[in-house]
N, C-alpha and C. Protein backbone atom coordinates (compact mmCIF):
# COMPACT_ATOMS: atom_id res chain seq x y z
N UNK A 1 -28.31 -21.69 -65.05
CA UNK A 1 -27.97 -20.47 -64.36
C UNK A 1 -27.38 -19.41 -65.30
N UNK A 2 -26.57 -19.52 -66.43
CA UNK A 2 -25.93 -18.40 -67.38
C UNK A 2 -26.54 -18.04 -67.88
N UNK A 3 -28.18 -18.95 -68.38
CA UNK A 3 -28.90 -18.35 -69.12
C UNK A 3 -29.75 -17.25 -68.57
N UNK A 4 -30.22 -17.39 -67.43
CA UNK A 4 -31.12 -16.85 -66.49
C UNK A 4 -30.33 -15.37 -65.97
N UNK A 5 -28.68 -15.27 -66.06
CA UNK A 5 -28.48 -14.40 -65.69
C UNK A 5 -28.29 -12.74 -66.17
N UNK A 6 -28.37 -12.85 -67.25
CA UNK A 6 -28.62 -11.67 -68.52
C UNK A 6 -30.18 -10.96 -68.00
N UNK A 7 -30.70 -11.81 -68.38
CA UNK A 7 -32.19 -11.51 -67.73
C UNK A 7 -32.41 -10.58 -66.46
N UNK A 8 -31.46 -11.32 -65.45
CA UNK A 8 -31.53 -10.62 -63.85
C UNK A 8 -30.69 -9.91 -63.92
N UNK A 9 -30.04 -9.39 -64.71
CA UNK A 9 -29.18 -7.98 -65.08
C UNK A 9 -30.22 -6.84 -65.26
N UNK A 10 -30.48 -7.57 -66.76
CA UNK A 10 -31.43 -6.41 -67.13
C UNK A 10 -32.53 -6.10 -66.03
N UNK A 11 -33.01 -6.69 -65.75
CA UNK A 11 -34.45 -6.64 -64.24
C UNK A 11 -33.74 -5.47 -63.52
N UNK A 12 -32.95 -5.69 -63.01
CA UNK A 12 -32.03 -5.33 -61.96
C UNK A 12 -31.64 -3.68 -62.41
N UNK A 13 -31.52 -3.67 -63.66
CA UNK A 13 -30.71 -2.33 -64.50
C UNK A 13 -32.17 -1.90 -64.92
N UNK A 14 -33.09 -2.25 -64.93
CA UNK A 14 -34.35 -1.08 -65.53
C UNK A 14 -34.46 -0.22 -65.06
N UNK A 15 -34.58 0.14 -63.46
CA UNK A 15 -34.77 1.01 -63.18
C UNK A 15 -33.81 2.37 -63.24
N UNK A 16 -32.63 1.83 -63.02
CA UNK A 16 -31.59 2.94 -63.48
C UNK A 16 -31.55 3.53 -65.28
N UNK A 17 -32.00 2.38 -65.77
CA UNK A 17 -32.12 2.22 -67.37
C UNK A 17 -33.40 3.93 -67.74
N UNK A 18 -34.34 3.08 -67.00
CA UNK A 18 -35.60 3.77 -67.03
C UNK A 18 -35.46 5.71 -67.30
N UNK A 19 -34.69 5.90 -66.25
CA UNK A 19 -34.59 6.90 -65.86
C UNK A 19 -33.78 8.13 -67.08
N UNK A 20 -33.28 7.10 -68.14
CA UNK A 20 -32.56 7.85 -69.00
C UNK A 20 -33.28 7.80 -70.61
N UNK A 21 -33.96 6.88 -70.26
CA UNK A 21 -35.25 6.85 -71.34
C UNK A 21 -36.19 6.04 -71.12
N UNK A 22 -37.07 5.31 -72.51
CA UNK A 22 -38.82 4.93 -72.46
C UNK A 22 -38.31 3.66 -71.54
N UNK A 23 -38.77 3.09 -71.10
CA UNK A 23 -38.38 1.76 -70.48
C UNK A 23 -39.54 0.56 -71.21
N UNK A 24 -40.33 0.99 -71.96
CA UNK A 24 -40.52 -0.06 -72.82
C UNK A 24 -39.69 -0.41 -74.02
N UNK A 25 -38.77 0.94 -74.26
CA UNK A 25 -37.61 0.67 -75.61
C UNK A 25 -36.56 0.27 -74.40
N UNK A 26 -35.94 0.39 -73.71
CA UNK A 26 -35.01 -0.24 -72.95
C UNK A 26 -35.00 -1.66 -72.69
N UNK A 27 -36.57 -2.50 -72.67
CA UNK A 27 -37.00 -3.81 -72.32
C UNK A 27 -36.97 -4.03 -73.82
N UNK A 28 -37.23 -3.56 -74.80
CA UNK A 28 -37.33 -4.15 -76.51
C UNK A 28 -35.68 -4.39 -76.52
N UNK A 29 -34.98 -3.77 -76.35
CA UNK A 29 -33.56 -3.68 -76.58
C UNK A 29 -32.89 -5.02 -75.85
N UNK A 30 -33.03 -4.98 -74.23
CA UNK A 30 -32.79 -5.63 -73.69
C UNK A 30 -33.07 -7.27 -74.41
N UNK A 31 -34.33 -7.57 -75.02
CA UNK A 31 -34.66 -8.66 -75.28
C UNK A 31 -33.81 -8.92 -77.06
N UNK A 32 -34.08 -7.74 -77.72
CA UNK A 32 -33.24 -7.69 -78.89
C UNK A 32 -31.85 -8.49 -78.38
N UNK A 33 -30.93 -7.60 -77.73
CA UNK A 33 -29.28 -7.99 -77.54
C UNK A 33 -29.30 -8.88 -76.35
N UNK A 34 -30.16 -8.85 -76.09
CA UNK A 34 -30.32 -10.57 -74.97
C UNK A 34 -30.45 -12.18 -75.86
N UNK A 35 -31.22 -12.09 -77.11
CA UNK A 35 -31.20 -13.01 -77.99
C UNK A 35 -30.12 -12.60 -78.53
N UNK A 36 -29.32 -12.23 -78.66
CA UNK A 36 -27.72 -12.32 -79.58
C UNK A 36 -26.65 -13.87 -79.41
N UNK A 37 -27.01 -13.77 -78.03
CA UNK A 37 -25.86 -14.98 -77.61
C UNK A 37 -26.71 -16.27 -77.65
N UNK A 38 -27.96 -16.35 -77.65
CA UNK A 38 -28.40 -17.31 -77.68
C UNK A 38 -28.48 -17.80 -79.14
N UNK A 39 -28.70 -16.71 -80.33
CA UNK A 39 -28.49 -17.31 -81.58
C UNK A 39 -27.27 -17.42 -82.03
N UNK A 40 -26.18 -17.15 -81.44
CA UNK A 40 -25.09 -17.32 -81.64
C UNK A 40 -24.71 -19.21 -81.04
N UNK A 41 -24.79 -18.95 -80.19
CA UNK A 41 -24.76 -20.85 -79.64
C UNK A 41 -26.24 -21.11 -80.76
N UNK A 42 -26.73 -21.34 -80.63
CA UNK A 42 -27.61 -22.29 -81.68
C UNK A 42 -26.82 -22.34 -82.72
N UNK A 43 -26.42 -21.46 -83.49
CA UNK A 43 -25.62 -21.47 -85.02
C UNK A 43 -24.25 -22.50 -84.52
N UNK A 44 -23.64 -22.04 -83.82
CA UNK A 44 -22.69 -22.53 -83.43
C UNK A 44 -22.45 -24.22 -82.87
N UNK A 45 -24.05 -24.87 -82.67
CA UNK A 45 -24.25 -26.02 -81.85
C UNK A 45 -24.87 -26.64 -83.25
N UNK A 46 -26.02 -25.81 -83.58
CA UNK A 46 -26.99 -26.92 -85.14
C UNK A 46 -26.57 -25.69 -85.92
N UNK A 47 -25.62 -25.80 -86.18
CA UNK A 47 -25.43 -24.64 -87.70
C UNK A 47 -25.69 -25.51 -88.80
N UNK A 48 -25.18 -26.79 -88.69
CA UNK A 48 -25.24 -27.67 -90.22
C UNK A 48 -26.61 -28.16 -90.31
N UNK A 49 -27.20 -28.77 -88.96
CA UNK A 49 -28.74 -28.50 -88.88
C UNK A 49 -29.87 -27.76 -89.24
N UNK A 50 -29.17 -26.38 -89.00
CA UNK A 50 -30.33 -25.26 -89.40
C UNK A 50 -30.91 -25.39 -90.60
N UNK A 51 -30.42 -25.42 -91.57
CA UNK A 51 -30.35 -24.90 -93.19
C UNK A 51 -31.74 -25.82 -93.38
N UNK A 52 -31.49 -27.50 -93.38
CA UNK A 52 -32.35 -28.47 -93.74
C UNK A 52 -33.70 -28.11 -92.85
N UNK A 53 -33.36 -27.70 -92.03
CA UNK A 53 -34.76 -27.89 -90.90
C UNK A 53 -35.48 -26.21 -91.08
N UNK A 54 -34.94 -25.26 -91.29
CA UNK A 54 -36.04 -24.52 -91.58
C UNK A 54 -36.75 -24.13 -93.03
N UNK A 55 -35.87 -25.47 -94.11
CA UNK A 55 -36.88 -25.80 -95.48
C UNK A 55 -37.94 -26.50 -94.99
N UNK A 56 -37.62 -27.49 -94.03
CA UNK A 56 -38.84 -28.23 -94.08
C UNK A 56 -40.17 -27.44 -93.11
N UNK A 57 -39.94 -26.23 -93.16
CA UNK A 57 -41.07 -25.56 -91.98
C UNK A 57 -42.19 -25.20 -93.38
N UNK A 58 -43.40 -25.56 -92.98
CA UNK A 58 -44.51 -25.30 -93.85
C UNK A 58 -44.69 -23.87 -94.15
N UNK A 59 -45.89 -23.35 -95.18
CA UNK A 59 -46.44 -22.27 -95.07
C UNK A 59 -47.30 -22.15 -94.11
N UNK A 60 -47.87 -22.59 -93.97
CA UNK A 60 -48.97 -22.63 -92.36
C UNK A 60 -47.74 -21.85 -91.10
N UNK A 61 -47.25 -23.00 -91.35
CA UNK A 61 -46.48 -22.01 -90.00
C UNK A 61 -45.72 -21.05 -90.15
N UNK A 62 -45.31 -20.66 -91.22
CA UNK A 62 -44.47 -19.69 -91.57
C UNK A 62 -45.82 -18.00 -91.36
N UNK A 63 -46.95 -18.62 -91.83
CA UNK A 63 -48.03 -17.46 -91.39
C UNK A 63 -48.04 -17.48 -90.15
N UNK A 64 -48.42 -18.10 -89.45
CA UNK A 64 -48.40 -18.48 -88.11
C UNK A 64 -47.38 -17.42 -87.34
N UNK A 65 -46.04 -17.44 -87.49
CA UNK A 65 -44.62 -17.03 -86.87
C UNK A 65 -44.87 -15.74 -87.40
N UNK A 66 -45.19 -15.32 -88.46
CA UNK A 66 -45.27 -14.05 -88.93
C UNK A 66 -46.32 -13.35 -88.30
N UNK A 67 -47.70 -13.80 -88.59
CA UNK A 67 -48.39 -13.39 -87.90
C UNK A 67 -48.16 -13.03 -86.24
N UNK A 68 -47.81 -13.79 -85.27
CA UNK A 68 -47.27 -13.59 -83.91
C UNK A 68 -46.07 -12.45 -84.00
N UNK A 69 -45.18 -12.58 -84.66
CA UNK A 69 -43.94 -11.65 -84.73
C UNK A 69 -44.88 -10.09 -84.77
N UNK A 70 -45.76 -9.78 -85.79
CA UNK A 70 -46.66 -9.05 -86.37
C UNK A 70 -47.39 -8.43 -85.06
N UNK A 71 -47.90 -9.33 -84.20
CA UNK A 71 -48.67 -8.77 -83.11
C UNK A 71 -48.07 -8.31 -81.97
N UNK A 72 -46.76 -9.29 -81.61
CA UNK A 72 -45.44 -8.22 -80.94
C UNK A 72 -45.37 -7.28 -81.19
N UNK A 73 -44.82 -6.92 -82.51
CA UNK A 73 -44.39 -5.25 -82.56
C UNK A 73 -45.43 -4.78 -82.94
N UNK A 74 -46.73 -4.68 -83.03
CA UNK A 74 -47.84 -4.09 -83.02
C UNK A 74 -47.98 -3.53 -81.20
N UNK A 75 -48.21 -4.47 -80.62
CA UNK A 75 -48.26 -4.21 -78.89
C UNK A 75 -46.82 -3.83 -78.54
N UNK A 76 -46.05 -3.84 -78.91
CA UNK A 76 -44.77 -2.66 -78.35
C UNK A 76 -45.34 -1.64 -78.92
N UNK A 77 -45.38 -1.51 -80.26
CA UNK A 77 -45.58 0.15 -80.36
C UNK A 77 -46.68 0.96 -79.94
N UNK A 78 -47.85 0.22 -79.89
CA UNK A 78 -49.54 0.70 -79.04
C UNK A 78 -48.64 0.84 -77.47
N UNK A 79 -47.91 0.52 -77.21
CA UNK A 79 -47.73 0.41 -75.60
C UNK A 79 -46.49 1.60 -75.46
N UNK A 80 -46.04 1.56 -76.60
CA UNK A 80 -44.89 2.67 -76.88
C UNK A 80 -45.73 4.16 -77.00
N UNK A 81 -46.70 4.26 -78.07
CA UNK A 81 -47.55 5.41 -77.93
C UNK A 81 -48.53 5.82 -77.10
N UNK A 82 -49.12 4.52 -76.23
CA UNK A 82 -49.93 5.12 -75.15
C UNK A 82 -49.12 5.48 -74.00
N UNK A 83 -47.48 4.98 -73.34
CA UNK A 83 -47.14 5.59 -72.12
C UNK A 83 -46.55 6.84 -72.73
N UNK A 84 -46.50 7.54 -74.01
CA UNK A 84 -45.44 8.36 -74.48
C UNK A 84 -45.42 9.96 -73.42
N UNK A 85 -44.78 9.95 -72.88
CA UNK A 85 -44.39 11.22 -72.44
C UNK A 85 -45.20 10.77 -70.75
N UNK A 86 -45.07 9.49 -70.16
CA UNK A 86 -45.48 9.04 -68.98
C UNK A 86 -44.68 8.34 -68.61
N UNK A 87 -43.50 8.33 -67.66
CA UNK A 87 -42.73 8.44 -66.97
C UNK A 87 -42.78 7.20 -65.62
N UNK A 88 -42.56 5.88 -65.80
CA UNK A 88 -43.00 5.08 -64.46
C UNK A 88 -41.80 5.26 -63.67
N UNK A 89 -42.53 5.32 -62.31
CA UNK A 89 -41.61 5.66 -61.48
C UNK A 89 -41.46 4.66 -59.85
């Protein structure tokens, strides 16, 4: 339930959000400072964990993660320049 509830904030706050700017940068943001607390407990739970376990992540997947990361902010910003100056209401 704590996790789920950040989420149904933001849902809840877009539309008021919306209204004061892009609401696809309001949902980037939202998800930006919405992962804050969650990498904060991970560090905080496998901090001594982390270090060893993301040497052992291959190059394969390291293209892989990049590549995907890569096509995210590719489709935010195509989605950022096609509603630009279009207003959902």
């Amino acid at each position: 339930m704590p996790v789920r509830s950040p989420g149904q904030v933001g849902t809840v706050m877009v539309r008021w959000v919306s209204k004061h700017c892009d609401p696809v940068m309001a949902t980037g943001w939202h998800m930006v400072l919405g992962s804050l607390p969650l990498a904060a407990l991970s560090l905080a739970l496998e901090g001594d964990e982390l270090l060893p376990r993301l040497a052992q992540i291959d190059g394969a997947r390291r293209a892989r993660t990049g590549y995907g990361c890569f096509v995210v902010c590719c489709t935010v910003s195509l989605t950022a320049l096609v509603m630009d100056g279009q207003r959902v209401r």
